[in-house]
Protein backbone atom coordinates (compact mmCIF):
# COMPACT_ATOMS: atom_id res chain seq x y z
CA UNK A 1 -16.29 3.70 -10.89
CA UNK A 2 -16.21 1.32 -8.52
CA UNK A 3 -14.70 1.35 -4.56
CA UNK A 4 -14.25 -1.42 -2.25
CA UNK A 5 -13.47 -0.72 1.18
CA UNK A 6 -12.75 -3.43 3.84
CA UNK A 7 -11.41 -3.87 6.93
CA UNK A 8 -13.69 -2.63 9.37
CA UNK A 9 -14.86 -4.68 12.62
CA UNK A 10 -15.22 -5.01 16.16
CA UNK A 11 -12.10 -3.75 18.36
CA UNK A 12 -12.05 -2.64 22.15
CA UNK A 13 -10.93 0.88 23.49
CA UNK A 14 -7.13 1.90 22.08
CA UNK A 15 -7.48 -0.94 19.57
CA UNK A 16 -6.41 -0.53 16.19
CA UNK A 17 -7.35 -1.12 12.53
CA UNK A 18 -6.68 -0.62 8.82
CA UNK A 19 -9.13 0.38 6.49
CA UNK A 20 -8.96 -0.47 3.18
CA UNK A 21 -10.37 0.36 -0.38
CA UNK A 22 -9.72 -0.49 -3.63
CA UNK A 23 -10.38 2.07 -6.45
CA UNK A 24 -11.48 0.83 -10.07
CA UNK A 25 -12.43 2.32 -13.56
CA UNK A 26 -10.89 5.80 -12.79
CA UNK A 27 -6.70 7.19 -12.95
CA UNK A 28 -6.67 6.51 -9.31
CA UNK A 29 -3.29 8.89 -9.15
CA UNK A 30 -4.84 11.42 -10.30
CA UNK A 31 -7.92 11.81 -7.23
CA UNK A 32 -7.90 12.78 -3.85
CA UNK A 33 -9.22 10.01 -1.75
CA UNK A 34 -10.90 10.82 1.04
CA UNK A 35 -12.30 8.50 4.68
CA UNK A 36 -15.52 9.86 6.26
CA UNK A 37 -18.03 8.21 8.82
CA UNK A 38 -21.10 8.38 10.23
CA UNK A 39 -22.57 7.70 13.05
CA UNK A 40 -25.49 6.59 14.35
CA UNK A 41 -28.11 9.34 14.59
CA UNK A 42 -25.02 11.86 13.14
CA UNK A 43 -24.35 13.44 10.20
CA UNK A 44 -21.52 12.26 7.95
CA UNK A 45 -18.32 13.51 8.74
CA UNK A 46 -14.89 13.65 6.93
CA UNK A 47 -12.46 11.89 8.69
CA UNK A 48 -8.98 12.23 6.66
CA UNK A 49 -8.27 13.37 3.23
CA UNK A 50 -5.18 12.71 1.18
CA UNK A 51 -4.79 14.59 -2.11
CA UNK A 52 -3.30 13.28 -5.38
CA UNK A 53 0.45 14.50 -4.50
CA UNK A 54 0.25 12.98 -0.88
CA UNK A 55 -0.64 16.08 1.07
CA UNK A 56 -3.09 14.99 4.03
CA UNK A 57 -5.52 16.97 6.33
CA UNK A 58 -7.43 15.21 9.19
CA UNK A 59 -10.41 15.86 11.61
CA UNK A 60 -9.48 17.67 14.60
CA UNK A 61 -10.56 14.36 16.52
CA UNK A 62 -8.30 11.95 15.06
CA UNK A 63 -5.42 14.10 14.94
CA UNK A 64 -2.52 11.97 16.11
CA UNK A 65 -4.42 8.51 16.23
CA UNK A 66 -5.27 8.15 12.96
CA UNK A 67 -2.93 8.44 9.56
CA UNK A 68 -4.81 7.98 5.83
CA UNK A 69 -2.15 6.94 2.79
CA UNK A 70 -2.03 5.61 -0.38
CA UNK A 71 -0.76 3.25 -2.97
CA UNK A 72 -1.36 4.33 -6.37
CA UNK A 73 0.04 1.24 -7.96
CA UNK A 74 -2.27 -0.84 -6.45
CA UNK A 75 -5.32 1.76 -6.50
CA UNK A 76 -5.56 1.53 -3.06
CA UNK A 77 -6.25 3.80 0.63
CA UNK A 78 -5.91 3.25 3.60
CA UNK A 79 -6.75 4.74 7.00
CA UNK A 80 -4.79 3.37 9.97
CA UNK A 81 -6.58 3.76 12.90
CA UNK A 82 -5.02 3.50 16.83
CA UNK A 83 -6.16 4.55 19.93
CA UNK A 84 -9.46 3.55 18.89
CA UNK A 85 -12.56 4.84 21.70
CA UNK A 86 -16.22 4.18 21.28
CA UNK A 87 -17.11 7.74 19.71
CA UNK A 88 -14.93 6.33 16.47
CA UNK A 89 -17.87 3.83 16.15
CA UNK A 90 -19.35 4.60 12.86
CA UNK A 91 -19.75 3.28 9.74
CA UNK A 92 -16.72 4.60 7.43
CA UNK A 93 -16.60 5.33 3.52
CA UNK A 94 -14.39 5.50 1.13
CA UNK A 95 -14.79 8.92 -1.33
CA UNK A 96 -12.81 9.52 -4.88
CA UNK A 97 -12.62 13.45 -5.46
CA UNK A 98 -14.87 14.43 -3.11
CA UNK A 99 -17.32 12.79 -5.81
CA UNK A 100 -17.38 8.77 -6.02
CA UNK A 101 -18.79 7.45 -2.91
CA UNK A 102 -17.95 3.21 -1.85
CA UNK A 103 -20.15 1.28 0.53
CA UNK A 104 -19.62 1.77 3.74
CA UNK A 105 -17.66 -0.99 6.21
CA UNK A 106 -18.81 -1.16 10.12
CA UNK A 107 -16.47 0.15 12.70
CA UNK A 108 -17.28 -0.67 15.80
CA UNK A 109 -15.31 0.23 19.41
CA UNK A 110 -17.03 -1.86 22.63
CA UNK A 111 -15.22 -3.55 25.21
């Protein structure tokens, strides 16, 4: 199993971006796919959560700014991210099934 996320970088307060990753050697429809982060000196934390038939739940403080999807013809998330403010700093990963972990890509918000 193999996930490739992309897309993070370096964006100034109410910025956006669009985080990417790229599932391979599993039924990719079949998963829930899942953003967390973690900050600096902070536990990991789940950020948005989309299950396999397209229902989504989000963390109370990204409600509204942020919006995961996915394409399961190209075995692909993604996590849309407005509004950005320096506490979204963090480094973000991509999780299959709550079990398959990718590498992490930097996020970071600094004007």
């Amino acid at each position: 199993v193999q996930l490739q996320a992309s897309g993070g970088g370096l964006v100034r307060p109410g910025g956006s971006l669009t985080l990417s990753c790229v599932a391979s050697g599993t039924i990719f429809s079949t998963y829930a796919m899942v953003w967390y982060r973690q900050a600096p000196g902070k536990q990991r934390e789940l950020v948005a959560a989309i299950t396999n038939g397209g229902r989504t739940n989000y963390a109370d403080s990204v409600k509204g700014r942020f919006t995961i999807s996915r394409d399961n013809p190209k075995n692909t998330v993604y996590l849309q991210m407005n509004n950005l403010q320096p506490e979204d700093t963090a480094v973000y990963y991509c999780n299959q099934g709550y079990q398959y972990w990718g590498q992490g890509t930097q996020v970071t918000v600094s004007s």
